[in-house]
Protein backbone atom coordinates (compact mmCIF):
# COMPACT_ATOMS: atom_id res chain seq x y z
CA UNK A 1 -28.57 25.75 -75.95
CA UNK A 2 -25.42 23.48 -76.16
CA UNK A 3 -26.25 20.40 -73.68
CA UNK A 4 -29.80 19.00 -72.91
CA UNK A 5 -29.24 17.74 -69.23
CA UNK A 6 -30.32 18.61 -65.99
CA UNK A 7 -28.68 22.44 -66.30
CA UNK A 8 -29.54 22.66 -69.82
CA UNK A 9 -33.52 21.91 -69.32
CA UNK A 10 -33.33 24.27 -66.13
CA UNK A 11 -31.43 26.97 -68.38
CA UNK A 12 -33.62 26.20 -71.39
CA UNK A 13 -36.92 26.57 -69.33
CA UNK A 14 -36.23 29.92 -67.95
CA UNK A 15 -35.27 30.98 -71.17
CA UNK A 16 -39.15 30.10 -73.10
CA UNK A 17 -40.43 32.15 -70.43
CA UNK A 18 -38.63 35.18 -71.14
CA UNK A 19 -40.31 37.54 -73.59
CA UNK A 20 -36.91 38.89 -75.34
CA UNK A 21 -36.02 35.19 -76.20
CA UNK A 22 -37.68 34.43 -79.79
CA UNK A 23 -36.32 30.88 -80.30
CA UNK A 24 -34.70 28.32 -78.74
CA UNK A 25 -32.27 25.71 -80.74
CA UNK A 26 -31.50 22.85 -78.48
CA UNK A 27 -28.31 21.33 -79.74
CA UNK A 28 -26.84 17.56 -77.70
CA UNK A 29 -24.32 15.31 -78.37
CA UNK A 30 -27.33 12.75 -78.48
CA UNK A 31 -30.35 13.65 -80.53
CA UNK A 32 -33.17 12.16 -78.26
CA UNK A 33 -32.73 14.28 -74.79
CA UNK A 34 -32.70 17.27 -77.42
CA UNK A 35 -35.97 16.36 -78.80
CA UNK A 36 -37.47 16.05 -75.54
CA UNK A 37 -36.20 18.97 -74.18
CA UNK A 38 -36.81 20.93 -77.36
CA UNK A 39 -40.58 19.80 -77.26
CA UNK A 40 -40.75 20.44 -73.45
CA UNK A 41 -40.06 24.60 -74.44
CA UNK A 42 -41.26 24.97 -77.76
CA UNK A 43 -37.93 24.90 -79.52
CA UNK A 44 -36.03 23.16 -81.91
CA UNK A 45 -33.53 19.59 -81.82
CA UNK A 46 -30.71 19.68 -83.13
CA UNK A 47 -27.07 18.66 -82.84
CA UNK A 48 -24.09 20.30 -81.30
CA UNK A 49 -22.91 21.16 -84.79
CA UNK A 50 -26.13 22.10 -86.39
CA UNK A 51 -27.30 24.27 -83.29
CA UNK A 52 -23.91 26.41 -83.52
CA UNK A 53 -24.27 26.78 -87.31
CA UNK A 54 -27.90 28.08 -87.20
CA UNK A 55 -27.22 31.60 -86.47
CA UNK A 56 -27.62 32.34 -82.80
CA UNK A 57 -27.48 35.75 -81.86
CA UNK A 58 -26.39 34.03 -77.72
CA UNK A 59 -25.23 30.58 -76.73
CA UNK A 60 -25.70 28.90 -73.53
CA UNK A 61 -22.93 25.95 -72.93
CA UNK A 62 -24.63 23.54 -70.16
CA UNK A 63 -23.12 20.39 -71.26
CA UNK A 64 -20.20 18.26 -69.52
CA UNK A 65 -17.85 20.04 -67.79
CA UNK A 66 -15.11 18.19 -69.80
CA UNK A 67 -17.14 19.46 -72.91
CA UNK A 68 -16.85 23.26 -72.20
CA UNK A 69 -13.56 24.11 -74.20
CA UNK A 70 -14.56 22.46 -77.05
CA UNK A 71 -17.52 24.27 -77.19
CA UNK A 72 -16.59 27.34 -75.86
CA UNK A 73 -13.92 27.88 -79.01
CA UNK A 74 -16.98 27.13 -81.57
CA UNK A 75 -19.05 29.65 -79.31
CA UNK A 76 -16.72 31.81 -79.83
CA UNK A 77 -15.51 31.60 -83.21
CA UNK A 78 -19.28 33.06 -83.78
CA UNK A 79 -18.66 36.22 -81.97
CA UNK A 80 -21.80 36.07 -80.27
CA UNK A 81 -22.81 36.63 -76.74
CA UNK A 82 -21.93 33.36 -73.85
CA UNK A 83 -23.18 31.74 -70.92
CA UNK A 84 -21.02 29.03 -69.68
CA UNK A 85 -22.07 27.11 -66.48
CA UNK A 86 -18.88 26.90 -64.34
CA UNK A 87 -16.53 26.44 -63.96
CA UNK A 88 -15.19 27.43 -67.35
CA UNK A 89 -13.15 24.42 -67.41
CA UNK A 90 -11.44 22.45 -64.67
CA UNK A 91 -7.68 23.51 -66.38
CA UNK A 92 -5.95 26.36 -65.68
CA UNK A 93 -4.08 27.01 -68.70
CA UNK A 94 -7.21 26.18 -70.83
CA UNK A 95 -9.64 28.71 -68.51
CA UNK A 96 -6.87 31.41 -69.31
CA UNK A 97 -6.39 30.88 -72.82
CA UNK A 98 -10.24 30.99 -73.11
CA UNK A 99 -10.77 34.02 -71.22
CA UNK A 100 -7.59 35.49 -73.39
CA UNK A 101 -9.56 34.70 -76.52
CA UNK A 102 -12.74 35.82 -75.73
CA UNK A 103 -10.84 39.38 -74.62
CA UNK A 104 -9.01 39.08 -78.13
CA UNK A 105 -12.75 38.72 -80.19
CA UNK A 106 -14.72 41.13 -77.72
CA UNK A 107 -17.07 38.59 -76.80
CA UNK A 108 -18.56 38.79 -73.36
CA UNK A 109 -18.82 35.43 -71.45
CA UNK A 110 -20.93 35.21 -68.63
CA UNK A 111 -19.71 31.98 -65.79
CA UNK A 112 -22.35 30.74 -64.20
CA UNK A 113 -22.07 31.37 -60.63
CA UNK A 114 -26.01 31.41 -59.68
CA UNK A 115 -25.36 32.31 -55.71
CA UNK A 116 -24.41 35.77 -57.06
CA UNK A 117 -28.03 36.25 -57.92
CA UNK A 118 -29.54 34.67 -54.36
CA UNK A 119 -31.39 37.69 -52.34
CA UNK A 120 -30.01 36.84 -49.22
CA UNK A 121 -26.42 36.48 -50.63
CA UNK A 122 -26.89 40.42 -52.28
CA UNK A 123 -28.11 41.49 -49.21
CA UNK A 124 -24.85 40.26 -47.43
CA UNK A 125 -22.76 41.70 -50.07
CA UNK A 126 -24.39 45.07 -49.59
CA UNK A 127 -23.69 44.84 -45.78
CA UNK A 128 -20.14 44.45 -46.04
CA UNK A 129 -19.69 47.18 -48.92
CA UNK A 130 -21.62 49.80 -47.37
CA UNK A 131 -19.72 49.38 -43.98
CA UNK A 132 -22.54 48.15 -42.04
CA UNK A 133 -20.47 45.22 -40.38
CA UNK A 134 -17.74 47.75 -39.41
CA UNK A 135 -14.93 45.81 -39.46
CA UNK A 136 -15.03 42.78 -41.37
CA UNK A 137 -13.84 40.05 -38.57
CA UNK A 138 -14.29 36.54 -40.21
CA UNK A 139 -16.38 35.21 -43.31
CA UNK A 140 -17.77 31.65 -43.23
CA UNK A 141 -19.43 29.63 -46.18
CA UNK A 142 -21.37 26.51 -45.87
CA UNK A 143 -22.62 23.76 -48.95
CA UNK A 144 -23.96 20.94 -48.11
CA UNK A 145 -25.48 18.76 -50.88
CA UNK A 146 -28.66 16.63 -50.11
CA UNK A 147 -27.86 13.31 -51.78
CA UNK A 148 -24.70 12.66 -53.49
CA UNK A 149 -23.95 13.43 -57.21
CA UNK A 150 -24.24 10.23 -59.78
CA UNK A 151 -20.82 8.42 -60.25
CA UNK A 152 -20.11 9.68 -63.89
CA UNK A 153 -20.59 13.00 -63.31
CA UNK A 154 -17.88 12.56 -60.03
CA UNK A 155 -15.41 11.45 -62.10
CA UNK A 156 -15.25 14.01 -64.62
CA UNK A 157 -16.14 16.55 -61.95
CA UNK A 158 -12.43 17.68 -61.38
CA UNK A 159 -13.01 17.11 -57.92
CA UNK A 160 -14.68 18.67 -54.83
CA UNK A 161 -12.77 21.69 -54.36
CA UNK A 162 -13.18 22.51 -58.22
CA UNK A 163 -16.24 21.47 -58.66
CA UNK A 164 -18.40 22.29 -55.34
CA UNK A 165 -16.39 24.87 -53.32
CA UNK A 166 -15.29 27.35 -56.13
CA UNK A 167 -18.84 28.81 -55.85
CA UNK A 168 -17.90 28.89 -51.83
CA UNK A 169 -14.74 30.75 -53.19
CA UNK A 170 -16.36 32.81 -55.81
CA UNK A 171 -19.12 34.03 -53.09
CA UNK A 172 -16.81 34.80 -50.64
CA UNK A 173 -14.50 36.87 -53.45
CA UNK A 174 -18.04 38.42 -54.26
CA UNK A 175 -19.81 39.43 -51.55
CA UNK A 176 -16.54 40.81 -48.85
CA UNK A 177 -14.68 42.49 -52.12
CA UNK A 178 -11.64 41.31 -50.82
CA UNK A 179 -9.14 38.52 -52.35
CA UNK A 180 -8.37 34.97 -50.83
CA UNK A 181 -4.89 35.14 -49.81
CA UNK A 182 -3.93 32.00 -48.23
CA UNK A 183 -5.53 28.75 -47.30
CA UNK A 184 -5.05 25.39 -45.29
CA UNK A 185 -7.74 22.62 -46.62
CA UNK A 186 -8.80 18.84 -45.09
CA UNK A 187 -11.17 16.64 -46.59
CA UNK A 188 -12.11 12.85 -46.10
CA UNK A 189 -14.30 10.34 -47.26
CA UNK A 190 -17.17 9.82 -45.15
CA UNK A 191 -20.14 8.80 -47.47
CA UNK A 192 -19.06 6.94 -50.66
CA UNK A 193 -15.63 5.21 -50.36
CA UNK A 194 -15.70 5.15 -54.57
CA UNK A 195 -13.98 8.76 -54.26
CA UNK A 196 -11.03 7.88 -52.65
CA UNK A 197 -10.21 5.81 -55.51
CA UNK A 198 -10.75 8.53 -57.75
CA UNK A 199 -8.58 10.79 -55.32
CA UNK A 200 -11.58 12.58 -54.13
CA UNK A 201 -13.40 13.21 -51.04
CA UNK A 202 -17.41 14.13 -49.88
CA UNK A 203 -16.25 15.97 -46.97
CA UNK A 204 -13.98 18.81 -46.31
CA UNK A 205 -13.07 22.10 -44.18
CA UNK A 206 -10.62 24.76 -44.94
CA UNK A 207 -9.71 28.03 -43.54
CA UNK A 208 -8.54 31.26 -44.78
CA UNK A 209 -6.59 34.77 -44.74
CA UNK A 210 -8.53 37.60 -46.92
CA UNK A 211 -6.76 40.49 -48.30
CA UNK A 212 -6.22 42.91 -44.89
CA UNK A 213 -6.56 39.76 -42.58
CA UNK A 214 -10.51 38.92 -41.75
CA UNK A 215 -10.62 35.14 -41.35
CA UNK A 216 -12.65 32.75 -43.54
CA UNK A 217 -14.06 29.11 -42.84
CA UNK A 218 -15.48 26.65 -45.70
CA UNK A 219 -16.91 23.53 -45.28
CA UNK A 220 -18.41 21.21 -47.93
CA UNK A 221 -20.26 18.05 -47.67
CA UNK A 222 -21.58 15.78 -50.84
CA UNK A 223 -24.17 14.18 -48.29
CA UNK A 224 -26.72 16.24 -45.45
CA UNK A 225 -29.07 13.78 -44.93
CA UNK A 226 -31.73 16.72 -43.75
CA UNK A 227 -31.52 18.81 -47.31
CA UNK A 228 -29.68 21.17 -48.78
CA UNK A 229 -28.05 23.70 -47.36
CA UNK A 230 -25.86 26.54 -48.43
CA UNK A 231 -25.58 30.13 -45.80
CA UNK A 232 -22.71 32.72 -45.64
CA UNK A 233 -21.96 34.05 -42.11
CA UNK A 234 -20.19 37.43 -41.49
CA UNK A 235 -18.85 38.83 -38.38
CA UNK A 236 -17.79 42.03 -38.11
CA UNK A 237 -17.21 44.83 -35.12
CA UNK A 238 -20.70 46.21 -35.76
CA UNK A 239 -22.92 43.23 -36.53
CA UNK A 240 -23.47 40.02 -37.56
CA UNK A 241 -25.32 38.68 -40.28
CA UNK A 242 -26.63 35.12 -42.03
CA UNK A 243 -27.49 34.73 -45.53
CA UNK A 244 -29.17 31.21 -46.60
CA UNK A 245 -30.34 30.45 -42.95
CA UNK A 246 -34.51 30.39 -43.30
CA UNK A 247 -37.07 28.08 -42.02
CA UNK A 248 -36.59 25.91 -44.91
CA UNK A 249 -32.94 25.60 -43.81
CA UNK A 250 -32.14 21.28 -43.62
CA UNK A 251 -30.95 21.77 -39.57
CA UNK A 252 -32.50 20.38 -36.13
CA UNK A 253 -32.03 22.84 -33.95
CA UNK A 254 -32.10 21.26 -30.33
CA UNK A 255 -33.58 22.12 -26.90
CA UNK A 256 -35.85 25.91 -27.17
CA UNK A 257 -35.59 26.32 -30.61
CA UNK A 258 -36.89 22.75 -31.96
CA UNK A 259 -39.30 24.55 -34.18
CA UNK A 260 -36.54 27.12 -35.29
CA UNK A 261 -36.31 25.36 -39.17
CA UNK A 262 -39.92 24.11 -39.35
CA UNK A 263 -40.32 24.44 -42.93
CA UNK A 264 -39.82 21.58 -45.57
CA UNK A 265 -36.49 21.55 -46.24
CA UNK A 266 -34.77 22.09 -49.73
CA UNK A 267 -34.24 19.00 -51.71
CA UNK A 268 -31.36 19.92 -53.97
CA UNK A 269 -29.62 23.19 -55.35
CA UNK A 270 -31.83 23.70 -58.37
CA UNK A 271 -34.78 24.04 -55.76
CA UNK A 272 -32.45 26.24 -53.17
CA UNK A 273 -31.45 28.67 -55.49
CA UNK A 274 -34.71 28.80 -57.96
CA UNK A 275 -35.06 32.64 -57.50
CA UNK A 276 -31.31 32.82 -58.41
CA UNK A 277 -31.27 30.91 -61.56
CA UNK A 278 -34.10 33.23 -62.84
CA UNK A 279 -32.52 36.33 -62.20
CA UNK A 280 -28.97 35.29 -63.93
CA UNK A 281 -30.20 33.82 -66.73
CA UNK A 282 -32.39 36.80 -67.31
CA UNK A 283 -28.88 38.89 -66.53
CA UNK A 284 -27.55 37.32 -69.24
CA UNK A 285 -30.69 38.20 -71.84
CA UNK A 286 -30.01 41.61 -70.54
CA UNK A 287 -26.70 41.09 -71.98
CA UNK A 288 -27.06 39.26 -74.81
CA UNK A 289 -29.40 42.27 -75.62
CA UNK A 290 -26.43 45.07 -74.87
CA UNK A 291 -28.93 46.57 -72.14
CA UNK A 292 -26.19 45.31 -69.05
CA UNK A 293 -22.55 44.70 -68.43
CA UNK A 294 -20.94 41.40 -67.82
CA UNK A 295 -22.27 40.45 -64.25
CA UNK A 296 -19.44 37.62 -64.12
CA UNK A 297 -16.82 37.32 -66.26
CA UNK A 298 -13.80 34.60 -66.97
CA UNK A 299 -11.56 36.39 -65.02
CA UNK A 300 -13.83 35.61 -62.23
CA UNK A 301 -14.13 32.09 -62.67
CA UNK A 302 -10.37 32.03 -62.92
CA UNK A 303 -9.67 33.54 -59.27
CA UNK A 304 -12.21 31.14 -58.05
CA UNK A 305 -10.20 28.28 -59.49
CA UNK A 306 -6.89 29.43 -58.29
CA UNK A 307 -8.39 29.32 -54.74
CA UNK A 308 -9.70 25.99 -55.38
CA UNK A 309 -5.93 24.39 -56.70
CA UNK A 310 -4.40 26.51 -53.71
CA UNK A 311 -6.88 24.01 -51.91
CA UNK A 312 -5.84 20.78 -53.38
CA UNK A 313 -2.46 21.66 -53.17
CA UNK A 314 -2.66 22.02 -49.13
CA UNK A 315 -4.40 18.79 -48.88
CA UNK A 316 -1.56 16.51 -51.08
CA UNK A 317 0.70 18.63 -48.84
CA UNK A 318 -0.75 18.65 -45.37
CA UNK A 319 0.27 22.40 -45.06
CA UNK A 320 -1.27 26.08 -45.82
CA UNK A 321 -0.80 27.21 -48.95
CA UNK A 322 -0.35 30.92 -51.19
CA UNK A 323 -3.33 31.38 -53.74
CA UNK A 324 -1.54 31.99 -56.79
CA UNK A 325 -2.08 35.64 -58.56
CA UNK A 326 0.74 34.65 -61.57
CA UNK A 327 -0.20 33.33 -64.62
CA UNK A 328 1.56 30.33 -64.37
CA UNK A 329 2.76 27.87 -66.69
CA UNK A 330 2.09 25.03 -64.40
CA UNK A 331 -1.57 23.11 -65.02
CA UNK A 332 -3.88 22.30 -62.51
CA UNK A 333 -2.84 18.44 -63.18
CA UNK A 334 -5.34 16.88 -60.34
CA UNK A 335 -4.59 19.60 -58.61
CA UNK A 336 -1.03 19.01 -58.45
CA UNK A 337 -1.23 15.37 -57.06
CA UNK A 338 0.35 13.64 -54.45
CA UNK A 339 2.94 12.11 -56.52
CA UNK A 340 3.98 15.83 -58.05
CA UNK A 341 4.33 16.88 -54.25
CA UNK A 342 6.68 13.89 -53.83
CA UNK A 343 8.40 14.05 -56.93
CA UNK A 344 9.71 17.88 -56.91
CA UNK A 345 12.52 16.72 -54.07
CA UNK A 346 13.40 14.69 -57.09
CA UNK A 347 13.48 17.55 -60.19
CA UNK A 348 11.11 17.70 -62.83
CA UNK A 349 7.42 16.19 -62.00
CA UNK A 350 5.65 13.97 -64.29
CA UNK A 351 3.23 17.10 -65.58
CA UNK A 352 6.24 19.15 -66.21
CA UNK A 353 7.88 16.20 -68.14
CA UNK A 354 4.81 14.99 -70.11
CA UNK A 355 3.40 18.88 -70.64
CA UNK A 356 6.16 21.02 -71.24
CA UNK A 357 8.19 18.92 -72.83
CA UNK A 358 5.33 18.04 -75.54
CA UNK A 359 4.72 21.40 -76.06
CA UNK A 360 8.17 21.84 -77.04
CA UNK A 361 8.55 18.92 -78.81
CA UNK A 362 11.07 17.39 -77.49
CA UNK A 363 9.58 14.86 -74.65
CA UNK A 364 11.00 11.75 -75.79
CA UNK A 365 14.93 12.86 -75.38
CA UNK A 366 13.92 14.34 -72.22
CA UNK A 367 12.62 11.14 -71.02
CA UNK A 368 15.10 9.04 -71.66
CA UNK A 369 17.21 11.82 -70.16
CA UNK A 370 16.05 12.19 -66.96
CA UNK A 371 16.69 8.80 -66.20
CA UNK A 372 19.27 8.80 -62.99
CA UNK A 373 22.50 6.54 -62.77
CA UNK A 374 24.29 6.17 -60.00
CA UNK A 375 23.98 7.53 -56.08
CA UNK A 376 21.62 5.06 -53.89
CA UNK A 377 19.37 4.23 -56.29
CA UNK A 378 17.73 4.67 -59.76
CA UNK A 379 14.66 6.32 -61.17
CA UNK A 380 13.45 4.90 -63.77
CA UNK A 381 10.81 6.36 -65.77
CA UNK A 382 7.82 5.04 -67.52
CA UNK A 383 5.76 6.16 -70.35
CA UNK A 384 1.92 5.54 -69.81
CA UNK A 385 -0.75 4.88 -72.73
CA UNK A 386 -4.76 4.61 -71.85
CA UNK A 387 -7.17 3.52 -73.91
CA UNK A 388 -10.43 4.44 -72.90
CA UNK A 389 -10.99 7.65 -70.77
CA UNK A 390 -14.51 6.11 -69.47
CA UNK A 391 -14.36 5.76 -65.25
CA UNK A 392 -11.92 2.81 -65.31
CA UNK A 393 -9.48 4.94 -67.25
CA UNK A 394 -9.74 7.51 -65.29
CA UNK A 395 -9.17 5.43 -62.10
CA UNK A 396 -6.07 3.68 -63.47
CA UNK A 397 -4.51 6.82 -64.80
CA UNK A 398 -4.66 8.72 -61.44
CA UNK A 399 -3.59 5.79 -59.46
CA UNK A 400 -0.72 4.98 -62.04
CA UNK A 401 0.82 8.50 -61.98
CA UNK A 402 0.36 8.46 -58.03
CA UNK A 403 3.29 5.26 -58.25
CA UNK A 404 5.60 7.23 -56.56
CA UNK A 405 3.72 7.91 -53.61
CA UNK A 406 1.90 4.92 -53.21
CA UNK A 407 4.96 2.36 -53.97
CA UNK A 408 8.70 4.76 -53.04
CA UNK A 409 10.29 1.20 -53.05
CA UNK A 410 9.61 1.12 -57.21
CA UNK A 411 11.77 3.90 -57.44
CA UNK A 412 9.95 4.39 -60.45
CA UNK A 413 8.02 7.56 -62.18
CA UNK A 414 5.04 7.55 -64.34
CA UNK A 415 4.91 9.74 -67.37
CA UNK A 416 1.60 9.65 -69.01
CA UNK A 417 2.25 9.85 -73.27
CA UNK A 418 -0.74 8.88 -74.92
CA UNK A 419 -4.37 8.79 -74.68
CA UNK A 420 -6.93 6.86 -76.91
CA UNK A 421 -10.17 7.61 -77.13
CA UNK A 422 -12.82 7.66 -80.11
CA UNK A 423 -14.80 10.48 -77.83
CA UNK A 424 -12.94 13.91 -78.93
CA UNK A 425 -14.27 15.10 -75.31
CA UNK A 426 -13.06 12.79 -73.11
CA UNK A 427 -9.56 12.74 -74.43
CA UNK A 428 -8.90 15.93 -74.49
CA UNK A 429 -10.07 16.10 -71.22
CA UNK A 430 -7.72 13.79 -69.98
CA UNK A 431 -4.59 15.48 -72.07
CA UNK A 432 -5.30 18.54 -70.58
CA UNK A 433 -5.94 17.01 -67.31
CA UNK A 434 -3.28 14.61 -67.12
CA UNK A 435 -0.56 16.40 -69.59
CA UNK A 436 -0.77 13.44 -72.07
CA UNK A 437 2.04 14.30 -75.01
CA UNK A 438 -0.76 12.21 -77.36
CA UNK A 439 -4.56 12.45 -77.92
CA UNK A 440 -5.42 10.19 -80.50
CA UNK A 441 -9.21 8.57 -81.20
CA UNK A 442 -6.90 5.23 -82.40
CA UNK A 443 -5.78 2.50 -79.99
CA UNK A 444 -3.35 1.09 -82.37
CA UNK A 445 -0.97 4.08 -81.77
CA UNK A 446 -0.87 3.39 -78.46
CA UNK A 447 0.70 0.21 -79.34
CA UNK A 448 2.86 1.55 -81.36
CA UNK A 449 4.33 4.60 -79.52
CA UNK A 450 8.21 3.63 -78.71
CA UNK A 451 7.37 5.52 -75.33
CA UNK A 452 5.14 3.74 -73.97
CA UNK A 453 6.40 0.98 -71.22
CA UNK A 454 2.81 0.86 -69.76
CA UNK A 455 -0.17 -0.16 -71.39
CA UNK A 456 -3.64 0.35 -69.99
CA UNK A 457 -6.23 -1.55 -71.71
CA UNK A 458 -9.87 -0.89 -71.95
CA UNK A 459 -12.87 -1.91 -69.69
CA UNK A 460 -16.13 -2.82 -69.83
């Protein structure tokens, strides 16, 4: 068990109660929440290191998001049976060259995507496949969280569409059979005005073309002050159906039916989808054991996250948007950001100069290239160096790269060149995030990098 927080101890307790599980080695980047944890189910502490070299015959990766890859390629290296919690990671390119790996070795990993397992959720998947609904007319998905998520896990979150609505995306995949093919998202900030300074929102709506042209509507909400509460709805020409909407549904229904959702309501998703939790991790014993096949593999996760950019990219842009099938080379980059929107009128955007160019070695003549002379004006470009990938750095580095959008009248770009971080995690989060050329665990080469016009300092 790679990760002793909330997700881990949930994982970690259905796992002691299974009879096929002998042992359970807790391993956390800190020692104490492993201890506790490990004492709570009759296992082991250990670290992240020690816990992948004691000989697992499975691994379950429940840490950090931003922790997944790194963790994921040791998982791997052991040839040994995978559960990741989604999403896989929040990068494109890295979710592909993990699933392309794992292919490569034979090992199966299982993505977390718990709704898959909900009763109600199989029973609407079964309606649609056995041609119950008749024509499939429109499919609509609905997550609402109870109270909002803490501030540090929002930040490294990769955002709402990435983080919350791929499982909207993933269910709706799952249970029509039928691939996203377009999409036109919204989303505001509502709740917790913190997000829009991390370019995120707590509120959103999108809608949809399937494959063969049914309909589908998601919203998403960080805050329902009633509970939580996530349904599917299906319309088709011969019936139709709700998954997710029971008495202890968080709604006030008005007028007649005031005692419609009388029961107490769900508090968060661990308590919504307890049944569903059981019956994947179980899954994945099953599979771990060779008795099952894959129930969810990368390649799942994957579509789910194309959907998801598809999304982000129609919000920067105000307009509907393809869902990618291509493997392309371009990263998901904040999703590509408001200032890559603005910039491609331009030429090259600042994740094409930063990433490509570093991975062909040749960003710093590029740079100095693609500065513009003559015409109306000059862009000027400007290499960026962070130190510190904590909350702050994260803030400054989306709000620096978003320059051109923000300011026009700078006529100025922001390249971002080097990251410093003494956490291996959180910069190579950011470098894969952000397309940093640089991921270094020493400030000093920040300061030394002839690149670098801009220097972000740390906080706190």
């Amino acid at each position: 068990m790679l990760g002793a927080g909330r997700m881990g101890r949930r994982r970690a307790e259905l796992l002691a109660r299974n009879p096929a599980v002998e042992e359970i080695v807790v391993g956390n980047r800190t020692r104490r929440p492993a201890s506790q944890l490990a004492a709570a189910v009759g296992g082991r502490a250990a670290s992240l290191e020690e816990a992948l070299g004691a000989h697992p015959d499975a691994v379950v990766v429940a840490a950090s998001t931003a922790a997944h890859a790194d963790l994921l390629g040791a998982a791997l290296e052991l040839g040994v049976p995978v559960l990741c919690e989604k999403p896989l990671t929040t990068s494109l390119t890295t979710s592909l060259a993990i699933a392309a790996e794992a292919d490569r070795r034979g090992v199966p990993v299982q993505v977390g995507y718990h709704r898959r397992f909900d009763p109600g959720f199989l029973e609407a998947r079964r309606a649609v496949l056995s041609g119950r609904l008749g024509t499939l007319y429109s499919a609509t998905s609905v997550s609402f969280d109870h109270d909002l998520p803490p501030a540090e896990f929002l930040v490294g979150s990769g955002g709402i569409w990435r983080d919350l609505h791929v499982h909207d995306f993933d269910l709706l995949r799952w249970v029509t059979g039928l691939e996203i093919v377009s999409v036109f998202a919204l989303q505001a900030v509502r709740a917790d005005e913190r997000l829009r300074a991390w370019g995120d929102a707590d509120t959103t709506a999108a809608v949809g073309v399937l494959h063969g042209g049914a309909l589908l509507c998601v919203r998403g909400a960080r805050h329902d002050p009633r509970g939580q509460d996530v349904r599917v709805e299906l319309l088709g020409s011969s019936d139709s159906v709700v998954a997710g909407l029971d008495r202890h549904a968080p709604l006030h229904a008005l007028g007649a039916q005031d005692q419609l959702f009388a029961g107490r309501a769900y508090v968060d998703f661990l308590e919504r989808f307890a049944p569903a939790f059981a019956a994947e991790t179980d899954a994945f014993v099953e599979l771990a054991s060779g008795r099952r096949p894959n129930p969810c593999p990368p390649s799942e996760d994957i579509a789910a996250l194309r959907v998801a950019l598809a999304c982000a990219r129609s919000v920067e842009r105000g307009a509907p948007q393809t869902v990618a099938t291509a493997d392309e080379a371009a990263d998901e980059t904040a999703g590509e950001t408001a200032d890559e929107a603005a910039e491609e009128t331009a030429g090259e955007t600042a994740g094409e100069a930063a990433g490509q160019d570093s991975r062909r070695g040749r960003g710093r003549d590029r740079r100095r290239g693609s500065r513009r002379e003559g015409g109306a004006h000059t862009m000027r470009t400007l290499g960026l160096a962070v130190v510190g990938m904590g909350w702050m750095g994260e803030l400054h580095t989306r709000a620096l790269l978003r320059l051109p959008h923000h300011y026009p009248e700078v006529q100025a770009r922001v390249i971002p060149v080097v990251v410093a971080d003494p956490r291996t995690d959180r910069r190579q989060a950011a470098a894969d995030r952000y397309g940093f050329t640089r991921a270094t665990a020493e400030w000093r080469d920040a300061l030394s990098d002839p690149d670098v016009d801009i220097l972000n300092p740390p906080h706190g």
